[in-house]
PDB file of N, CA and C in Angstrom:
ATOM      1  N   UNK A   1       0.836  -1.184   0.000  1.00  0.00           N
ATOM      2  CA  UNK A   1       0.000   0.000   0.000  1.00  0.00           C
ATOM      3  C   UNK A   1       0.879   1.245   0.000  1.00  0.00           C
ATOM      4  N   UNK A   2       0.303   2.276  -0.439  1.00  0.00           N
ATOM      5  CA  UNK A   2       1.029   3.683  -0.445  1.00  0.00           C
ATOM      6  C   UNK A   2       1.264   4.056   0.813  1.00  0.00           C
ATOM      7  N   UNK A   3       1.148   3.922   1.838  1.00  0.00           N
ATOM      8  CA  UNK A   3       1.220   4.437   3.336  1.00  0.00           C
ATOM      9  C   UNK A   3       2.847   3.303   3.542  1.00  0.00           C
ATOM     10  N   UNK A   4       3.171   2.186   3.095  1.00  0.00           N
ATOM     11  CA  UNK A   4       4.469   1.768   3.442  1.00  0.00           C
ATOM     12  C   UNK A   4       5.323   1.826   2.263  1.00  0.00           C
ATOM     13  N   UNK A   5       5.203   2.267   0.948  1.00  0.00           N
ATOM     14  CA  UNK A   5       5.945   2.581  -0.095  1.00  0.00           C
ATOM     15  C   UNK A   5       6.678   3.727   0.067  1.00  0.00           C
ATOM     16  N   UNK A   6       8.472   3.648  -0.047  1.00  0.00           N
ATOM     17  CA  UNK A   6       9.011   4.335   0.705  1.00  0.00           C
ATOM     18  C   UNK A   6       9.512   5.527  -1.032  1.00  0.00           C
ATOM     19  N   UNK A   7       8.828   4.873  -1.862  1.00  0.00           N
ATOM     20  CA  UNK A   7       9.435   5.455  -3.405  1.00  0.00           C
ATOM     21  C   UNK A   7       8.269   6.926  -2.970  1.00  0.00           C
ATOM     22  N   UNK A   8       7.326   6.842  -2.496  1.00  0.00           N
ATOM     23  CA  UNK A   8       5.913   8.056  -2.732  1.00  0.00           C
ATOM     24  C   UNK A   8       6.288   8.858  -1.410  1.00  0.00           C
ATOM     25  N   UNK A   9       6.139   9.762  -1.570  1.00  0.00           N
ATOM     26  CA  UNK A   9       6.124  10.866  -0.394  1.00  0.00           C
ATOM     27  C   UNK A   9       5.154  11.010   0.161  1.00  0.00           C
ATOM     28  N   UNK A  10       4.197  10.515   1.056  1.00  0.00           N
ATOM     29  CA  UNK A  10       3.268  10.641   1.156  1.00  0.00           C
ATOM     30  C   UNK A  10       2.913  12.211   1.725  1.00  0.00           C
ATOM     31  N   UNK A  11       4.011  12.971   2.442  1.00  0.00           N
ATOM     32  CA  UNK A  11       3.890  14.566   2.134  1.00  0.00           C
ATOM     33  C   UNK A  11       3.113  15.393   0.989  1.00  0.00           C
ATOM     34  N   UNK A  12       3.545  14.189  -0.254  1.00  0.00           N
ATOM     35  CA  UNK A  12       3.015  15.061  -1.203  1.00  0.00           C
ATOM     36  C   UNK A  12       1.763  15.841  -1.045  1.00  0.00           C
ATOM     37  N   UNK A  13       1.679  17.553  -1.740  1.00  0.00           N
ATOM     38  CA  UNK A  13       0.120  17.943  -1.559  1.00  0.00           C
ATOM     39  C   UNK A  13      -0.874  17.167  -2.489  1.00  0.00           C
ATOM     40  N   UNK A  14      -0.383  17.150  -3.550  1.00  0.00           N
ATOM     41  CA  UNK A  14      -1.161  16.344  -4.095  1.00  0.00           C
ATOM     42  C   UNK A  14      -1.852  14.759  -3.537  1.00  0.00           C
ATOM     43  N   UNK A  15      -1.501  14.144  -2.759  1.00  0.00           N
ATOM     44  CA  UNK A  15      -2.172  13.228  -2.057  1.00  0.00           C
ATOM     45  C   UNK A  15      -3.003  13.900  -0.625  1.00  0.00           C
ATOM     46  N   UNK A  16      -2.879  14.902  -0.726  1.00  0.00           N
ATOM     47  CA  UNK A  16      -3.661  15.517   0.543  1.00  0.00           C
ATOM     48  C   UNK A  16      -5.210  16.250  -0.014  1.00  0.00           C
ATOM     49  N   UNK A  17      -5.242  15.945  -1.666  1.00  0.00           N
ATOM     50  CA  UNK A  17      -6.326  16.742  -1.653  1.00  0.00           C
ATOM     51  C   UNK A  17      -7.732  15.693  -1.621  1.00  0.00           C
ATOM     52  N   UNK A  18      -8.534  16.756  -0.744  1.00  0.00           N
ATOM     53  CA  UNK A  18     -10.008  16.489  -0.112  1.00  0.00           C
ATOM     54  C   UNK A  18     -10.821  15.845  -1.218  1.00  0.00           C
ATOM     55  N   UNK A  19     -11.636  14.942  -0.856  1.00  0.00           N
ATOM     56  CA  UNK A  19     -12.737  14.449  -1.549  1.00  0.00           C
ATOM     57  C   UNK A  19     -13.635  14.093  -1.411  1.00  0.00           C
ATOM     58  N   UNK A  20     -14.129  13.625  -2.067  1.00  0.00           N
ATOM     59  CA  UNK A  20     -15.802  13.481  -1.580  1.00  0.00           C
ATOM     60  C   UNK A  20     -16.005  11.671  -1.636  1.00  0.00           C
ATOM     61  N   UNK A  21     -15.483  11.417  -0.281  1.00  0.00           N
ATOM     62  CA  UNK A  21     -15.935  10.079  -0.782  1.00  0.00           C
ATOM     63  C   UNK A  21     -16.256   9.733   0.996  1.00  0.00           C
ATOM     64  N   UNK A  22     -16.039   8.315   1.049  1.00  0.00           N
ATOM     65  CA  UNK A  22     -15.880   7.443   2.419  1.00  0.00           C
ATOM     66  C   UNK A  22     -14.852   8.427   3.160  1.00  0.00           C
ATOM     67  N   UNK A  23     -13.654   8.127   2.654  1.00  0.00           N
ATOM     68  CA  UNK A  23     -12.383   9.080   3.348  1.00  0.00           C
ATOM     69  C   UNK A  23     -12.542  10.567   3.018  1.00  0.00           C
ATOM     70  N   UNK A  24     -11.792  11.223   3.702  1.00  0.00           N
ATOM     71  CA  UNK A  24     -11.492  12.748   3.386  1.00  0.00           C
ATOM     72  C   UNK A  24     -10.360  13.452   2.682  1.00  0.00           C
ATOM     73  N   UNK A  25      -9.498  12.459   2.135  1.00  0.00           N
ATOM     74  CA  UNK A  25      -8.172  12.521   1.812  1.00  0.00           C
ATOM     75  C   UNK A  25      -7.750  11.589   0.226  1.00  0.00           C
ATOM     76  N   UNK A  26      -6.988  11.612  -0.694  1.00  0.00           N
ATOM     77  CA  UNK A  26      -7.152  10.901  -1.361  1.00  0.00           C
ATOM     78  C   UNK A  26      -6.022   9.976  -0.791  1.00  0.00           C
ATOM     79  N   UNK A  27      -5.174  10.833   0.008  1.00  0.00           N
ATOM     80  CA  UNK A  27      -4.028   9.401  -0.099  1.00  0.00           C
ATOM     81  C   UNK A  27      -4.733   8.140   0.867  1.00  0.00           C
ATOM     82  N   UNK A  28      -6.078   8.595   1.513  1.00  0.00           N
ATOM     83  CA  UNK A  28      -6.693   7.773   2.532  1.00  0.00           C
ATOM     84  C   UNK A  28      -7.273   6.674   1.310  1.00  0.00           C
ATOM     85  N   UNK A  29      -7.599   7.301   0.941  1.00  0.00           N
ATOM     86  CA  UNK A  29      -8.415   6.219   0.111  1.00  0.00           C
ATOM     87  C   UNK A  29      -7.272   5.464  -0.931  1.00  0.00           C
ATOM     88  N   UNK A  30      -6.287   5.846  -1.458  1.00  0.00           N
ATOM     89  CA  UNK A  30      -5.216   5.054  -1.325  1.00  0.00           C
ATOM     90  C   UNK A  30      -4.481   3.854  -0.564  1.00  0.00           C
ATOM     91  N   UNK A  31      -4.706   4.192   0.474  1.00  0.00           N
ATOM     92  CA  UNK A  31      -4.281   3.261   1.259  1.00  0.00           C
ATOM     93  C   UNK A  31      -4.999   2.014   0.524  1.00  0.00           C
ATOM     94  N   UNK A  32      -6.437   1.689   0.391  1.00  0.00           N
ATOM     95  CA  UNK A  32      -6.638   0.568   0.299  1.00  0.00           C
ATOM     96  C   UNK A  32      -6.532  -0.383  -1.248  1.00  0.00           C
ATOM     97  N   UNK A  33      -5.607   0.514  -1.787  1.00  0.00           N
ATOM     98  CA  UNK A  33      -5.118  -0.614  -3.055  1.00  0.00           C
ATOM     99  C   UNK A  33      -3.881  -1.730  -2.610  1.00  0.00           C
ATOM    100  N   UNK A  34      -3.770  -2.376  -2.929  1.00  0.00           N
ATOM    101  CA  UNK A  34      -3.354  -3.900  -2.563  1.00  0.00           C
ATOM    102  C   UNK A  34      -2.227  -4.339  -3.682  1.00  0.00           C
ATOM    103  N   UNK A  35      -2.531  -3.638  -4.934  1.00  0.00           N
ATOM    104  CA  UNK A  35      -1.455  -4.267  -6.298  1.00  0.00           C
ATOM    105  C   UNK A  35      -1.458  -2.993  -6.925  1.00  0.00           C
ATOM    106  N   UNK A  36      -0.534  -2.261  -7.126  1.00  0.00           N
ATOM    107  CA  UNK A  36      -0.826  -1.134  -7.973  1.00  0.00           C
ATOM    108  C   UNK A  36      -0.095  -1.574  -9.218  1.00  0.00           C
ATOM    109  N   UNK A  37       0.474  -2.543  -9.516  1.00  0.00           N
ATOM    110  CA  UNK A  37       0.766  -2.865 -10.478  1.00  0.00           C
ATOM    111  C   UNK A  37       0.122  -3.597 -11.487  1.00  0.00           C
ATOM    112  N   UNK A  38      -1.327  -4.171 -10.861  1.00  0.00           N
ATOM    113  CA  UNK A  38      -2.470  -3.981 -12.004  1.00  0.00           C
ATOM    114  C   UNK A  38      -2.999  -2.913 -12.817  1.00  0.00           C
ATOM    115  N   UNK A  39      -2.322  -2.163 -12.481  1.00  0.00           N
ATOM    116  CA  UNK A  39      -2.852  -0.641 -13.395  1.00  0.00           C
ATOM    117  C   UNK A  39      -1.883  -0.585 -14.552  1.00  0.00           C
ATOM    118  N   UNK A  40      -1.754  -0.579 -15.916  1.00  0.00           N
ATOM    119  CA  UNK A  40      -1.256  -0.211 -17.077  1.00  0.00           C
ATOM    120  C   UNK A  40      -1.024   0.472 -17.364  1.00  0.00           C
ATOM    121  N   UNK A  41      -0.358   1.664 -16.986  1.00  0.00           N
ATOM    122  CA  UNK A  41      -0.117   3.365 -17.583  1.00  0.00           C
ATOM    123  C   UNK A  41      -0.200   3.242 -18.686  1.00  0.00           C
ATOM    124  N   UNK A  42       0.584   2.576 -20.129  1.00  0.00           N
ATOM    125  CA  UNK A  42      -0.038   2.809 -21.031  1.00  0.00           C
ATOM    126  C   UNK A  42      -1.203   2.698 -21.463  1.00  0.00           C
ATOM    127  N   UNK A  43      -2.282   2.247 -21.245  1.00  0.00           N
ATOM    128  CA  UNK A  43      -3.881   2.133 -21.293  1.00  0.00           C
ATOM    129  C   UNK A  43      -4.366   3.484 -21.084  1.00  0.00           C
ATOM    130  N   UNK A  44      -3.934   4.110 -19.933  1.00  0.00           N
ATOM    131  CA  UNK A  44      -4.580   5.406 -19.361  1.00  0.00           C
ATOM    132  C   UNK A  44      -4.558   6.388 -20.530  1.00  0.00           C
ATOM    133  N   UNK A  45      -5.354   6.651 -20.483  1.00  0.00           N
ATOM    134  CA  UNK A  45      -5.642   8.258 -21.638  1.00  0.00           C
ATOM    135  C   UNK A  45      -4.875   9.273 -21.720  1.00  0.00           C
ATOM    136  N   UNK A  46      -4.104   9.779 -22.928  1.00  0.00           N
ATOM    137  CA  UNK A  46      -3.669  10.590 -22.473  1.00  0.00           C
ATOM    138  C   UNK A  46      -4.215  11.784 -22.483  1.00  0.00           C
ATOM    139  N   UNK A  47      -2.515  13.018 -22.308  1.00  0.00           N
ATOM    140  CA  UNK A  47      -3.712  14.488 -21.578  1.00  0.00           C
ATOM    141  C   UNK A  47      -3.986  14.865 -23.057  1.00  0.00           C
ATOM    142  N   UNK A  48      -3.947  14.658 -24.286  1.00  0.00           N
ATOM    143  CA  UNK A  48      -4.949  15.503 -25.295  1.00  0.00           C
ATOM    144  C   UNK A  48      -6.223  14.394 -24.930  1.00  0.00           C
ATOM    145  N   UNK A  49      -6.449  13.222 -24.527  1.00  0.00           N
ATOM    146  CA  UNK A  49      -7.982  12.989 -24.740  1.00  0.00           C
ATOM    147  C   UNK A  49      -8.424  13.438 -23.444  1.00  0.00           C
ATOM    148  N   UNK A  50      -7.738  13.486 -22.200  1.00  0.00           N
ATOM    149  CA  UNK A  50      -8.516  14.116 -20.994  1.00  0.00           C
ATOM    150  C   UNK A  50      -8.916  15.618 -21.466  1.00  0.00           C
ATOM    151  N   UNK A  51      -7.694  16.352 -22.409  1.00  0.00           N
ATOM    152  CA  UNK A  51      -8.006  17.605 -22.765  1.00  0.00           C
ATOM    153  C   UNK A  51      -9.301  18.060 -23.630  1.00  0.00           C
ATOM    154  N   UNK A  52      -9.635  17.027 -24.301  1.00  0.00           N
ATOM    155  CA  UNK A  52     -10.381  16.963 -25.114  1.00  0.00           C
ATOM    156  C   UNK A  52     -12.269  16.982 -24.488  1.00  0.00           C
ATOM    157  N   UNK A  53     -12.007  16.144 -23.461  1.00  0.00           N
ATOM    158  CA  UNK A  53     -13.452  15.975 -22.427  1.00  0.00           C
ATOM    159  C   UNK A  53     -13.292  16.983 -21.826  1.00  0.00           C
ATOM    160  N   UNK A  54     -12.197  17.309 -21.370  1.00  0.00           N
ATOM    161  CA  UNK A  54     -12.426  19.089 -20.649  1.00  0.00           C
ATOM    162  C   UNK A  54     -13.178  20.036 -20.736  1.00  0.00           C
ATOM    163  N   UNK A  55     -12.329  19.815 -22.791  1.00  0.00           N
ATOM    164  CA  UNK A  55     -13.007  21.222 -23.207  1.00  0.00           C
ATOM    165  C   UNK A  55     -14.697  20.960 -23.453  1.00  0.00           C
ATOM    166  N   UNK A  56     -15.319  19.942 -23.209  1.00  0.00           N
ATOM    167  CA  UNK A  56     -16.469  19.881 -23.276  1.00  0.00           C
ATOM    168  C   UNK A  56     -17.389  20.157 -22.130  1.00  0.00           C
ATOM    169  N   UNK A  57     -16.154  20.474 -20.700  1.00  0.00           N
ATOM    170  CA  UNK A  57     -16.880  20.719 -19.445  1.00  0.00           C
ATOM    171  C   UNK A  57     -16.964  22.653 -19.135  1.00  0.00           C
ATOM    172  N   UNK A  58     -17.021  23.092 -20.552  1.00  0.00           N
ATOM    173  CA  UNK A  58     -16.723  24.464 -20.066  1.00  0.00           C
ATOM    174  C   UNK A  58     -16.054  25.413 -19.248  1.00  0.00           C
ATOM    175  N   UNK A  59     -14.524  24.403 -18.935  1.00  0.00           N
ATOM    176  CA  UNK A  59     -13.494  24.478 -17.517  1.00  0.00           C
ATOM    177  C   UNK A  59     -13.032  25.820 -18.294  1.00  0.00           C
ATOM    178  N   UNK A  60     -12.405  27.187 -17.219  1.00  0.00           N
ATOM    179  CA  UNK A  60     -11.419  27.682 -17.921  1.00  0.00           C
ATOM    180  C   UNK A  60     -10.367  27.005 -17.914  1.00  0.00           C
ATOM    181  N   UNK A  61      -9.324  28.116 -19.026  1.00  0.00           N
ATOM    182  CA  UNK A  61      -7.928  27.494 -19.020  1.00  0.00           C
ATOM    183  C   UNK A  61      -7.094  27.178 -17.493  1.00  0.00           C
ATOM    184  N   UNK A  62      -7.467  27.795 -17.087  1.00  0.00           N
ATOM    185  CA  UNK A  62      -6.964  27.736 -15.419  1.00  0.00           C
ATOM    186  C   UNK A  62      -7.278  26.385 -14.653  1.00  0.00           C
ATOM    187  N   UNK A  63      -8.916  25.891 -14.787  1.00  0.00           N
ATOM    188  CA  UNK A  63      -9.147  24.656 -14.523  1.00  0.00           C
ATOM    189  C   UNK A  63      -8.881  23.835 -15.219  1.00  0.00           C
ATOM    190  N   UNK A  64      -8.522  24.181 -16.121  1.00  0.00           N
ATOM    191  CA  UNK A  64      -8.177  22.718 -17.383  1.00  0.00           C
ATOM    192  C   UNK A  64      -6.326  22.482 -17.156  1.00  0.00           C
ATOM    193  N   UNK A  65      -6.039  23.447 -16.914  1.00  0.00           N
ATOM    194  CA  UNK A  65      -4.095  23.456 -16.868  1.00  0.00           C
ATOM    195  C   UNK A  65      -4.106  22.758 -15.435  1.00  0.00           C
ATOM    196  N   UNK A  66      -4.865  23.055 -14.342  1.00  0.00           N
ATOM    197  CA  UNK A  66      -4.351  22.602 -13.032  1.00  0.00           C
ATOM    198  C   UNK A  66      -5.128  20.845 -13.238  1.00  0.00           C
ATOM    199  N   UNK A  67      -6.090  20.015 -13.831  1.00  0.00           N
ATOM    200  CA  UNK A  67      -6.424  19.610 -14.108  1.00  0.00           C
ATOM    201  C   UNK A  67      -5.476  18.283 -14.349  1.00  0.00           C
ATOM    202  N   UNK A  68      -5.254  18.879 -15.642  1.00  0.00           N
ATOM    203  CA  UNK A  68      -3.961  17.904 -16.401  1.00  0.00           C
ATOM    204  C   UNK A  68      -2.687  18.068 -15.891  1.00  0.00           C
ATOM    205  N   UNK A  69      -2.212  19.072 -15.031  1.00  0.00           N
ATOM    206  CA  UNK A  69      -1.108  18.947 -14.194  1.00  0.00           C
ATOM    207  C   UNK A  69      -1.072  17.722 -13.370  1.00  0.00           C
ATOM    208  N   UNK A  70      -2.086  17.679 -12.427  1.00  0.00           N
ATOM    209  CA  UNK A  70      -2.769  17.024 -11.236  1.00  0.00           C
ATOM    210  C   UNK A  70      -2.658  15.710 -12.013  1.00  0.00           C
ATOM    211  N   UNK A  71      -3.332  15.112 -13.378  1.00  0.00           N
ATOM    212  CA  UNK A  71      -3.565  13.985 -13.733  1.00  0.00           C
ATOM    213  C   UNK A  71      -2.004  13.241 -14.329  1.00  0.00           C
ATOM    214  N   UNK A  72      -0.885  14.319 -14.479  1.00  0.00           N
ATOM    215  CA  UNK A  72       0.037  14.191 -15.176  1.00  0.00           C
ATOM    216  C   UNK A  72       0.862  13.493 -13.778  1.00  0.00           C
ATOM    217  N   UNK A  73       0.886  14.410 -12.677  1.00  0.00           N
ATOM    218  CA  UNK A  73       1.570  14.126 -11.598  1.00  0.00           C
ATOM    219  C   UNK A  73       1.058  13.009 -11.173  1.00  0.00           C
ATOM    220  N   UNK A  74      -0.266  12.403 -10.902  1.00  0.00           N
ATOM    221  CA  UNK A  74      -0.674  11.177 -10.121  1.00  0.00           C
ATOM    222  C   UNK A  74      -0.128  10.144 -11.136  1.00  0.00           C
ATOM    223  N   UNK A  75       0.409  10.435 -12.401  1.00  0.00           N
ATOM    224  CA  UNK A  75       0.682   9.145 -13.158  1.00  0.00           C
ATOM    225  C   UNK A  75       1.794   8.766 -13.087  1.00  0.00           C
ATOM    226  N   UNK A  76       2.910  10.175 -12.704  1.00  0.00           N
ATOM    227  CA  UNK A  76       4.375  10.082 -12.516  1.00  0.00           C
ATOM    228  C   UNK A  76       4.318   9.059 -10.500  1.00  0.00           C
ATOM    229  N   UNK A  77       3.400   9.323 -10.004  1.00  0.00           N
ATOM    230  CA  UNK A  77       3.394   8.959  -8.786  1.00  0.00           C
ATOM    231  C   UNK A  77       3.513   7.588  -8.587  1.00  0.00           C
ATOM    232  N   UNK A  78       2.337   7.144  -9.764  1.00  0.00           N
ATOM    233  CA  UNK A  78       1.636   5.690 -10.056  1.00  0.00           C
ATOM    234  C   UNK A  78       3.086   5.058 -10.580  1.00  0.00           C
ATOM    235  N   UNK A  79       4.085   5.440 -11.358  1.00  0.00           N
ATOM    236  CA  UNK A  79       5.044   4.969 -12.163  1.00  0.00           C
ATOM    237  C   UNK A  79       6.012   4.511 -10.859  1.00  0.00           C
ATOM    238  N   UNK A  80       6.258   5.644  -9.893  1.00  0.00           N
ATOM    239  CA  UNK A  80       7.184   5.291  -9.176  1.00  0.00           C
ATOM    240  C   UNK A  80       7.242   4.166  -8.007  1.00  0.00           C
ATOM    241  N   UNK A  81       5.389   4.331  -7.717  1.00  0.00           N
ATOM    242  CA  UNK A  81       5.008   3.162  -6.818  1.00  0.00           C
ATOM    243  C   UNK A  81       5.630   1.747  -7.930  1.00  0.00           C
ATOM    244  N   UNK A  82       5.245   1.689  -8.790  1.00  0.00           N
ATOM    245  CA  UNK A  82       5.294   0.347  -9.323  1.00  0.00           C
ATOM    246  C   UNK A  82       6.466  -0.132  -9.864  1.00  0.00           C
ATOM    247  N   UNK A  83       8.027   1.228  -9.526  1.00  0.00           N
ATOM    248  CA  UNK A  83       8.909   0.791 -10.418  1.00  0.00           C
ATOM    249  C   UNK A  83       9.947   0.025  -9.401  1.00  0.00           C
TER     250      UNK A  83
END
């Protein structure tokens, strides 16, 4: 799990941001993956097709740049857990 993976910072802000779920935290809700190496980074979409659904959410550029930052960084995160 991400809470004993010593590659992730769990400092990071980006794992501190709030959500709307069971937990209040995303790295909380992290915790309960078990294999992160079932996940395929190449499969995942990249940022022109996330960019692409964006622009259909009427985000400004401001929400759309912090957006795909955010999605860019959790993938560099995902890479390091699994490398």
């Amino acid at each position: 799990m991400f809470w004993n993976c010593t590659a992730l910072p769990l400092s990071d802000p980006l794992l501190s941001i709030p959500v709307s779920s069971f937990r209040k935290k995303e790295v909380d809700l992290l915790r309960y993956v078990t294999d992160y190496a079932l996940v395929d980074i190449a499969k995942l979409p990249g940022e022109s097709e996330i960019g692409t659904l964006l622009g259909e959410a009427n985000l400004t550029d401001r929400q759309m740049t912090g957006i795909l930052t955010g999605y860019r960084k959790k993938i560099d995160l995902l890479a390091k857990v699994q490398a």
